[in-house]
C-alpha atoms as a PDB file:
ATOM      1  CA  UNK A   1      -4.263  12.238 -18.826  1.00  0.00           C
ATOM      2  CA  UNK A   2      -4.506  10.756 -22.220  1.00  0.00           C
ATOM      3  CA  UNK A   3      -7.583  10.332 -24.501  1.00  0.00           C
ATOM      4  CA  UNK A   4      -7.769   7.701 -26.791  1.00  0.00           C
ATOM      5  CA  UNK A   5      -9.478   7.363 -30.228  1.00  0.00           C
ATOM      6  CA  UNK A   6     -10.999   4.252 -31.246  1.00  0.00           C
ATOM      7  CA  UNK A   7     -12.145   4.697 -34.711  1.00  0.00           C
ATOM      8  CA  UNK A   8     -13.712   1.287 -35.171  1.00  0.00           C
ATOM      9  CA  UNK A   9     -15.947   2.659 -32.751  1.00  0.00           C
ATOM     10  CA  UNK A  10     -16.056   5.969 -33.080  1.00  0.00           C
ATOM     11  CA  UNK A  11     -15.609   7.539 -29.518  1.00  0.00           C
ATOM     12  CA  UNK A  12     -12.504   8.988 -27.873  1.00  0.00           C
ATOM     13  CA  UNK A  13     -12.035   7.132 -24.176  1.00  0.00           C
ATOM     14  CA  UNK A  14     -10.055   9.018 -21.438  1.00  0.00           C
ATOM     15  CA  UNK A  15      -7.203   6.993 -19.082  1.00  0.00           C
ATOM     16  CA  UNK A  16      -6.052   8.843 -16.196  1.00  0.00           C
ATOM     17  CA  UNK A  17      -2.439   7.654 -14.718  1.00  0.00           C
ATOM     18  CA  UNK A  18      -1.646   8.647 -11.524  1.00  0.00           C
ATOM     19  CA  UNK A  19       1.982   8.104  -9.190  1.00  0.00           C
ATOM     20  CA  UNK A  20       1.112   8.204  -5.640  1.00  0.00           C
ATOM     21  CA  UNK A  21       3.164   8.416  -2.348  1.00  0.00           C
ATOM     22  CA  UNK A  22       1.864   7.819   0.831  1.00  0.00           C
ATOM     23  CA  UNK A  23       4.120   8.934   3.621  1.00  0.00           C
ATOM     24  CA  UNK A  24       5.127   6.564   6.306  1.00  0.00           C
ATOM     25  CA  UNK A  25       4.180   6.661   9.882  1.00  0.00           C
ATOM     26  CA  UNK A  26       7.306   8.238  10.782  1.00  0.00           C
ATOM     27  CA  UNK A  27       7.248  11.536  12.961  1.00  0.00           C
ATOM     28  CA  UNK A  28       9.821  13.715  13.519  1.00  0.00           C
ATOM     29  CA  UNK A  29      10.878  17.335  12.871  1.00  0.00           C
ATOM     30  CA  UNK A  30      12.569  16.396   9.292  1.00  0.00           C
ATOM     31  CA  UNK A  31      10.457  13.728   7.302  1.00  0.00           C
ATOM     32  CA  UNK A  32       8.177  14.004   5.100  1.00  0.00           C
ATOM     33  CA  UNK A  33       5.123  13.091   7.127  1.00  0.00           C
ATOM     34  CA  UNK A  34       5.760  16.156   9.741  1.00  0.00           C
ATOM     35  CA  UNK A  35       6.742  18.609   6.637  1.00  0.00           C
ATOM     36  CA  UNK A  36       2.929  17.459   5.111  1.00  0.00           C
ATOM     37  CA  UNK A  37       1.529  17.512   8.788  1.00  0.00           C
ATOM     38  CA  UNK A  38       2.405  20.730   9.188  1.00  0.00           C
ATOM     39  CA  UNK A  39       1.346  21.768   5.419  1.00  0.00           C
ATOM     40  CA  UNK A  40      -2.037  20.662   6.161  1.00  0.00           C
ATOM     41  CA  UNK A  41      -2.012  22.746   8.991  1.00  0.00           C
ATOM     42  CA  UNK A  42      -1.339  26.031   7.126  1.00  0.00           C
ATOM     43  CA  UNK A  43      -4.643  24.753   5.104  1.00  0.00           C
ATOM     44  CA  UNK A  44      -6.983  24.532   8.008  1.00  0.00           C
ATOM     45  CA  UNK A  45      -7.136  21.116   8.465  1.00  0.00           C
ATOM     46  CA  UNK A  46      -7.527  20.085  12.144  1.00  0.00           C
ATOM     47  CA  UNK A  47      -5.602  17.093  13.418  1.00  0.00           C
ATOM     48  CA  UNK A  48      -3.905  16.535  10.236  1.00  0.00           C
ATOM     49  CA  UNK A  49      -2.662  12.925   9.144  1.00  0.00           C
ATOM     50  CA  UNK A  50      -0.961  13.237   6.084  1.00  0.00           C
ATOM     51  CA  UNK A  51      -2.046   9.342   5.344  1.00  0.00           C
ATOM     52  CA  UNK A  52      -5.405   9.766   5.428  1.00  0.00           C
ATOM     53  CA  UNK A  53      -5.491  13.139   3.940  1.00  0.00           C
ATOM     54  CA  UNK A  54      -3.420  11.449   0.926  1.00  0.00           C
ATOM     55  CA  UNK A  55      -5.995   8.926   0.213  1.00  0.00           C
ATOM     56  CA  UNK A  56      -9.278  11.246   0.831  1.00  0.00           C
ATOM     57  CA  UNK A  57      -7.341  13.690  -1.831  1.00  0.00           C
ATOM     58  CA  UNK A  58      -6.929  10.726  -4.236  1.00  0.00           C
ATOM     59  CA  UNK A  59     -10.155   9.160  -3.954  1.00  0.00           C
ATOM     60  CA  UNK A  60     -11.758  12.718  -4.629  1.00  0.00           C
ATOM     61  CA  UNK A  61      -9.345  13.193  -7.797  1.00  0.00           C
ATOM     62  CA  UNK A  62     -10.629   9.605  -8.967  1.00  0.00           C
ATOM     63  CA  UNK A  63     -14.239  10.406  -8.355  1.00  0.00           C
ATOM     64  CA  UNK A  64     -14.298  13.559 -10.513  1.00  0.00           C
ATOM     65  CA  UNK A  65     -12.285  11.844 -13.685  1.00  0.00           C
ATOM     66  CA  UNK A  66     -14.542   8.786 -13.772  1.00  0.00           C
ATOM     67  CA  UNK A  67     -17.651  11.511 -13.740  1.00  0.00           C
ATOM     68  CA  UNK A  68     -17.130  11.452 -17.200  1.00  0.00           C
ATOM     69  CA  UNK A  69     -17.891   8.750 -19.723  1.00  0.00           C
ATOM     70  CA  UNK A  70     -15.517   6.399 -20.618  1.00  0.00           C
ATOM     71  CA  UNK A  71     -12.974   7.467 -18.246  1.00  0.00           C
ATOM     72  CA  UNK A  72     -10.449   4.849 -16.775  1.00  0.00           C
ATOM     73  CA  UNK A  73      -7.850   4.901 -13.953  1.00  0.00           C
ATOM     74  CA  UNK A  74      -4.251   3.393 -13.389  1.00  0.00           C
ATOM     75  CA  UNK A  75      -3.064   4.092 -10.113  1.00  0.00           C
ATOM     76  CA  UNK A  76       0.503   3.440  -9.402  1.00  0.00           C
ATOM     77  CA  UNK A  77       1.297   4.178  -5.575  1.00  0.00           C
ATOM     78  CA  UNK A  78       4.384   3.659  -3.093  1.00  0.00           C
ATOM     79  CA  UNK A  79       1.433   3.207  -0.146  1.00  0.00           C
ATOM     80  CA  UNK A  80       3.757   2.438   2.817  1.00  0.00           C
ATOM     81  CA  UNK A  81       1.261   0.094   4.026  1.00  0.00           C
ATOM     82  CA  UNK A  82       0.339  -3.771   3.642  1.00  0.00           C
ATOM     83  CA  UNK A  83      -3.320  -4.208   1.684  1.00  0.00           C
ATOM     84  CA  UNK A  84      -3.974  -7.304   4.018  1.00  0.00           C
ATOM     85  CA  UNK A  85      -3.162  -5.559   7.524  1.00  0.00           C
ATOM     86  CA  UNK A  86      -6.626  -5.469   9.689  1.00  0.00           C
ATOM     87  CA  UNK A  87      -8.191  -2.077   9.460  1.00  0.00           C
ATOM     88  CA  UNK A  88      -5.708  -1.551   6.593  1.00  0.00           C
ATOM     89  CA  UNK A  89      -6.513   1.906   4.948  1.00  0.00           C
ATOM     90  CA  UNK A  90      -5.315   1.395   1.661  1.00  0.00           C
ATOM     91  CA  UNK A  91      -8.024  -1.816   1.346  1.00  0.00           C
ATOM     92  CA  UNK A  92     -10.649   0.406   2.457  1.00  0.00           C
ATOM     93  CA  UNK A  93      -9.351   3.242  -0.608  1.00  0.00           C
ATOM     94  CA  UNK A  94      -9.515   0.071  -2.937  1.00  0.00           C
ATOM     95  CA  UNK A  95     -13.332  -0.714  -1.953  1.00  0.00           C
ATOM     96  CA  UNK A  96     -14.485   2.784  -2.196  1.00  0.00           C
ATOM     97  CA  UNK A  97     -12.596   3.723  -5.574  1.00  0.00           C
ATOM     98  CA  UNK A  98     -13.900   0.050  -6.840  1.00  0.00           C
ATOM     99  CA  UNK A  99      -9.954   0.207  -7.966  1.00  0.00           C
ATOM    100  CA  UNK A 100      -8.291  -3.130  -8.616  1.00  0.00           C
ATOM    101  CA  UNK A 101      -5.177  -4.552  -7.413  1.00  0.00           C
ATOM    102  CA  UNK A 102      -3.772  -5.594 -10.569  1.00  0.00           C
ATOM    103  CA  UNK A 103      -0.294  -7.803  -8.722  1.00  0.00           C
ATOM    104  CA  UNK A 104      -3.481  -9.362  -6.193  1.00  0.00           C
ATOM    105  CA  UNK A 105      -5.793 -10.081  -9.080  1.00  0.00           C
ATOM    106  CA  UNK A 106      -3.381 -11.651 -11.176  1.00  0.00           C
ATOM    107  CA  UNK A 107      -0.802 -13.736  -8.234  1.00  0.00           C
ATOM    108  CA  UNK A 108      -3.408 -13.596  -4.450  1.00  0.00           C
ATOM    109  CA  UNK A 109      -1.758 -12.735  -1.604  1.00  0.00           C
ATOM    110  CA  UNK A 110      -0.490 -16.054  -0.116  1.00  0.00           C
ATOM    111  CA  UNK A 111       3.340 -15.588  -1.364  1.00  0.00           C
ATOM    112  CA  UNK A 112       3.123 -11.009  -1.888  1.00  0.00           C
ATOM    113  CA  UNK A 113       7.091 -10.641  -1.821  1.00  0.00           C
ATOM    114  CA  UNK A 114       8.156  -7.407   0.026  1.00  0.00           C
ATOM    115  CA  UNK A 115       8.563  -4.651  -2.090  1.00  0.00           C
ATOM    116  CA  UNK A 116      10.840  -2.385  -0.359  1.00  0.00           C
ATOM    117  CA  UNK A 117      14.024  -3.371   0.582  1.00  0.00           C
ATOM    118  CA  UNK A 118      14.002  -3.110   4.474  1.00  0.00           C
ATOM    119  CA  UNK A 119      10.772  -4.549   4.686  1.00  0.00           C
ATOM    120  CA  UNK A 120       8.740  -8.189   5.088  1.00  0.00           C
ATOM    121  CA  UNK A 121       5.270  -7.244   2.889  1.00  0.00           C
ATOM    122  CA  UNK A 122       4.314  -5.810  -0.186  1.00  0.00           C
ATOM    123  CA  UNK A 123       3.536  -1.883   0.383  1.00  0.00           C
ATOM    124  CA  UNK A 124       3.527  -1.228  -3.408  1.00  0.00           C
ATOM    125  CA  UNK A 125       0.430  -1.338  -5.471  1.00  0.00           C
ATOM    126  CA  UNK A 126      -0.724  -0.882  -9.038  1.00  0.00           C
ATOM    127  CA  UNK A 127      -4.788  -0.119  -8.747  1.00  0.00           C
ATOM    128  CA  UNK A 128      -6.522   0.073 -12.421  1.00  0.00           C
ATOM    129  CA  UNK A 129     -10.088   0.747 -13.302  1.00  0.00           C
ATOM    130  CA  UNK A 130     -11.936  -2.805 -13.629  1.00  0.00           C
ATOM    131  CA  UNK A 131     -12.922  -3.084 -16.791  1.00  0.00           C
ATOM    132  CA  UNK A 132      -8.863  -2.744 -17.613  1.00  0.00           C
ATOM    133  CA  UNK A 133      -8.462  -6.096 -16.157  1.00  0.00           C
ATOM    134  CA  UNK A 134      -9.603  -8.113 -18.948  1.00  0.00           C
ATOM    135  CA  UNK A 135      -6.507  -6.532 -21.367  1.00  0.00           C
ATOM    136  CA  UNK A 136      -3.870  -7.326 -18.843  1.00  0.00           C
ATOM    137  CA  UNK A 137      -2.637 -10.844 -19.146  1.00  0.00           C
ATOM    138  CA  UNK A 138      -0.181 -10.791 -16.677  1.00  0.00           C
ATOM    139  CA  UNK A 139       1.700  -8.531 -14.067  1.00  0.00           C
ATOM    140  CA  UNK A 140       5.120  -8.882 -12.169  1.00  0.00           C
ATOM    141  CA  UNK A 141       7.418  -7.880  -9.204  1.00  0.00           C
ATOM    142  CA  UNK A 142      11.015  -7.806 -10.356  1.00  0.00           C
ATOM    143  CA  UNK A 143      13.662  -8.870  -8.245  1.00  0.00           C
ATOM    144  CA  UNK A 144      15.549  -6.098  -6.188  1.00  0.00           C
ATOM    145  CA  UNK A 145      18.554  -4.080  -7.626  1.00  0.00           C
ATOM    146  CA  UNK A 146      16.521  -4.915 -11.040  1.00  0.00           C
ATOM    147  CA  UNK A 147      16.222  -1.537 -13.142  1.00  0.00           C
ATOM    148  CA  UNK A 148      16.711   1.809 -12.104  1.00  0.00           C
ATOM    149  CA  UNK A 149      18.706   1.970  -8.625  1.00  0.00           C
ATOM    150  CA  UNK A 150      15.849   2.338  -5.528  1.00  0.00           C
ATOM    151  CA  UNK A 151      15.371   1.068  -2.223  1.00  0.00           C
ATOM    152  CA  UNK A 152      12.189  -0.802  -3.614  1.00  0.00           C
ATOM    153  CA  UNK A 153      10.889  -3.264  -6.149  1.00  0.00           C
ATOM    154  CA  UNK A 154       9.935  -2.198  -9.906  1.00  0.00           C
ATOM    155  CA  UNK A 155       6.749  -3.654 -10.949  1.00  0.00           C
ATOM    156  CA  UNK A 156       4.818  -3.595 -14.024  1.00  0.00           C
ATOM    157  CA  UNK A 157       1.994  -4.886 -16.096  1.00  0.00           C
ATOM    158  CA  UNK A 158       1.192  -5.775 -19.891  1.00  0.00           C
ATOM    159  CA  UNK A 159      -1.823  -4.194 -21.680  1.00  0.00           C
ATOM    160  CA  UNK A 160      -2.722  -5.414 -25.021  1.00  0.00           C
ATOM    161  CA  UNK A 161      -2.790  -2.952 -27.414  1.00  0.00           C
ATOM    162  CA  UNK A 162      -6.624  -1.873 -28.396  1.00  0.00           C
ATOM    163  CA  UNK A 163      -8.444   0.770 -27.040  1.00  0.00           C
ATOM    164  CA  UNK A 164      -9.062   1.529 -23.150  1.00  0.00           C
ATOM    165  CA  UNK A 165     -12.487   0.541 -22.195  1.00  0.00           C
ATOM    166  CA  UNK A 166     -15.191   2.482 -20.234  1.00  0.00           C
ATOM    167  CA  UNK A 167     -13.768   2.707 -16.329  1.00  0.00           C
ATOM    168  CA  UNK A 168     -16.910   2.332 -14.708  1.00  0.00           C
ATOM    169  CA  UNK A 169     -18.431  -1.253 -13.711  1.00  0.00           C
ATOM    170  CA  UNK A 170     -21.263  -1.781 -11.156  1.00  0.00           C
ATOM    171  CA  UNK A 171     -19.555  -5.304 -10.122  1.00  0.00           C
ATOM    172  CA  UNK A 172     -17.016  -5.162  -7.374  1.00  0.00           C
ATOM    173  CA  UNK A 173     -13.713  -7.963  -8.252  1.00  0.00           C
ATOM    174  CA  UNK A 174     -12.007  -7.778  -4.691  1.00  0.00           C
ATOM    175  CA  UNK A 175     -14.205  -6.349  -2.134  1.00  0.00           C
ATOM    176  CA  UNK A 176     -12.312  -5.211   1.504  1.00  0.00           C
ATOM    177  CA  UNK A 177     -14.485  -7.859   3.395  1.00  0.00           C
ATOM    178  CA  UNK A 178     -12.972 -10.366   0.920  1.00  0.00           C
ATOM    179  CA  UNK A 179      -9.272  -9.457   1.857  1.00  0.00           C
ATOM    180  CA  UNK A 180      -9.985  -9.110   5.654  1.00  0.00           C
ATOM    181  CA  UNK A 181     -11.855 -12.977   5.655  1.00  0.00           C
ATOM    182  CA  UNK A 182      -8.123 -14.253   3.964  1.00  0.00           C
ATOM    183  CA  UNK A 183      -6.363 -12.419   7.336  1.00  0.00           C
ATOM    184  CA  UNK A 184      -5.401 -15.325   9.886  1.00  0.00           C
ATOM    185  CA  UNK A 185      -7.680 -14.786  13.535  1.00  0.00           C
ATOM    186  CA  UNK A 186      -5.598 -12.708  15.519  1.00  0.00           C
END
C-alpha cells in the first residue's frame, strides 16, 4: 500500500497494488490447484474451488481498502482465464469490483494477443480503479521472450505523474453485459 500526499490539495490519497494468481483448472495430486483445494479444506470450506475462492478473497480485500476515502486499486493478475469466455468469472470479478481492464480499455478485444506462451487468448489482466483511467495514456503487451525470462507476456502501463485520484466512481466503463453482447452466438 502506498499513500500519497498531494500538497496542492492538501489530502494524502491511498493506492493499493495487488499481484494475483489464479490457479488453472488443472487437478491432480501435485499442482497448485489440488495443494489450495486441499488448503481450503483444512479451513472449513466445503466443496472448495480454489478459482472461485481466489476471486471472492480478492474482491473482499478490494471492498475493505476502497471503504476508505480516496483509496484506489491496481490489480495486476495471472487469471488463467479469457475475460470474453461466456460465463467467464473473471468478467463477473471486473463488474462487481467496478475494476477496469486497463489493456481492454485502451486496445478492445478484437485482436487480445495470447499472453502465455502455450496458449491462443489473453489470460493476463491489469484491473485499476476507474478514476485511474484518465492518467494512463496508453498500455502494452510486449512481445514474448521480451524482459525477464517467463512462460508469459510482460505488460505494462504509463501513469502520468500527479497525484492518484479518489478510487471510487458511481459510473460503470465496461460493464460484464457489455463484454458478453461482443461474444459471437454460440
Amino acid at each position: 500500500m502506498v499513500v500519497l500526499h498531494n500538497p496542492r490539495k492538501k489530502r494524502k490519497t491511498t493506492l493499493t497494488v495487488i499481484t494475483a494468481y489464479r490457479v488453472c483448472k488443472t487437478h491432480g495430486a501435485k499442482t497448485a490447484y489440488s495443494q489450495q483445494q486441499s488448503l481450503q479444506m483444512q479451513r472449513g470450506i466445503e466443496n472448495p474451488d480454489p478459482r472461485k475462492q481466489c476471486l471472492k478473497d480478492l474482491k473482499e480485500f478490494i471492498n475493505e481498502r476502497r471503504a476508505g476515502p480516496l483509496h484506489s486499486i491496481i490489480v495486476m493478475m495471472d487469471a488463467n482465464e479469457n475475460i470474453m469466455d461466456r460465463n467467464s468469472q473473471i468478467a463477473a470479478f471486473i463488474q462487481q469490483t467496478g475494476l477496469v481492464d486497463v489493456h481492454g480499455m485502451k486496445h478492445g478485444y478484437d485482436n487480445d494477443p495470447a499472453t502465455h506462451h502455450t496458449g491462443s487468448r489473453r489470460i493476463d489482466y491489469i484491473l485499476v480503479s476507474p478514476a485511474l483511467i484518465k492518467f494512463i495514456p496508453a498500455a502494452g503487451i510486449e512481445p514474448f521472450g521480451t524482459g525477464k525470462p517467463s512462460t508469459h507476456r510482460s505488460m505494462f502501463f504509463w501513469y502520468l505523474p500527479g497525484s492518484i485520484p479518489p478510487g471510487r466512481s458511481t459510473t460503470p466503463i465496461l460493464t460484464t453485459s457489455a463484454l458478453l453482447a461482443m461474444l459471437p452466438a454460440r
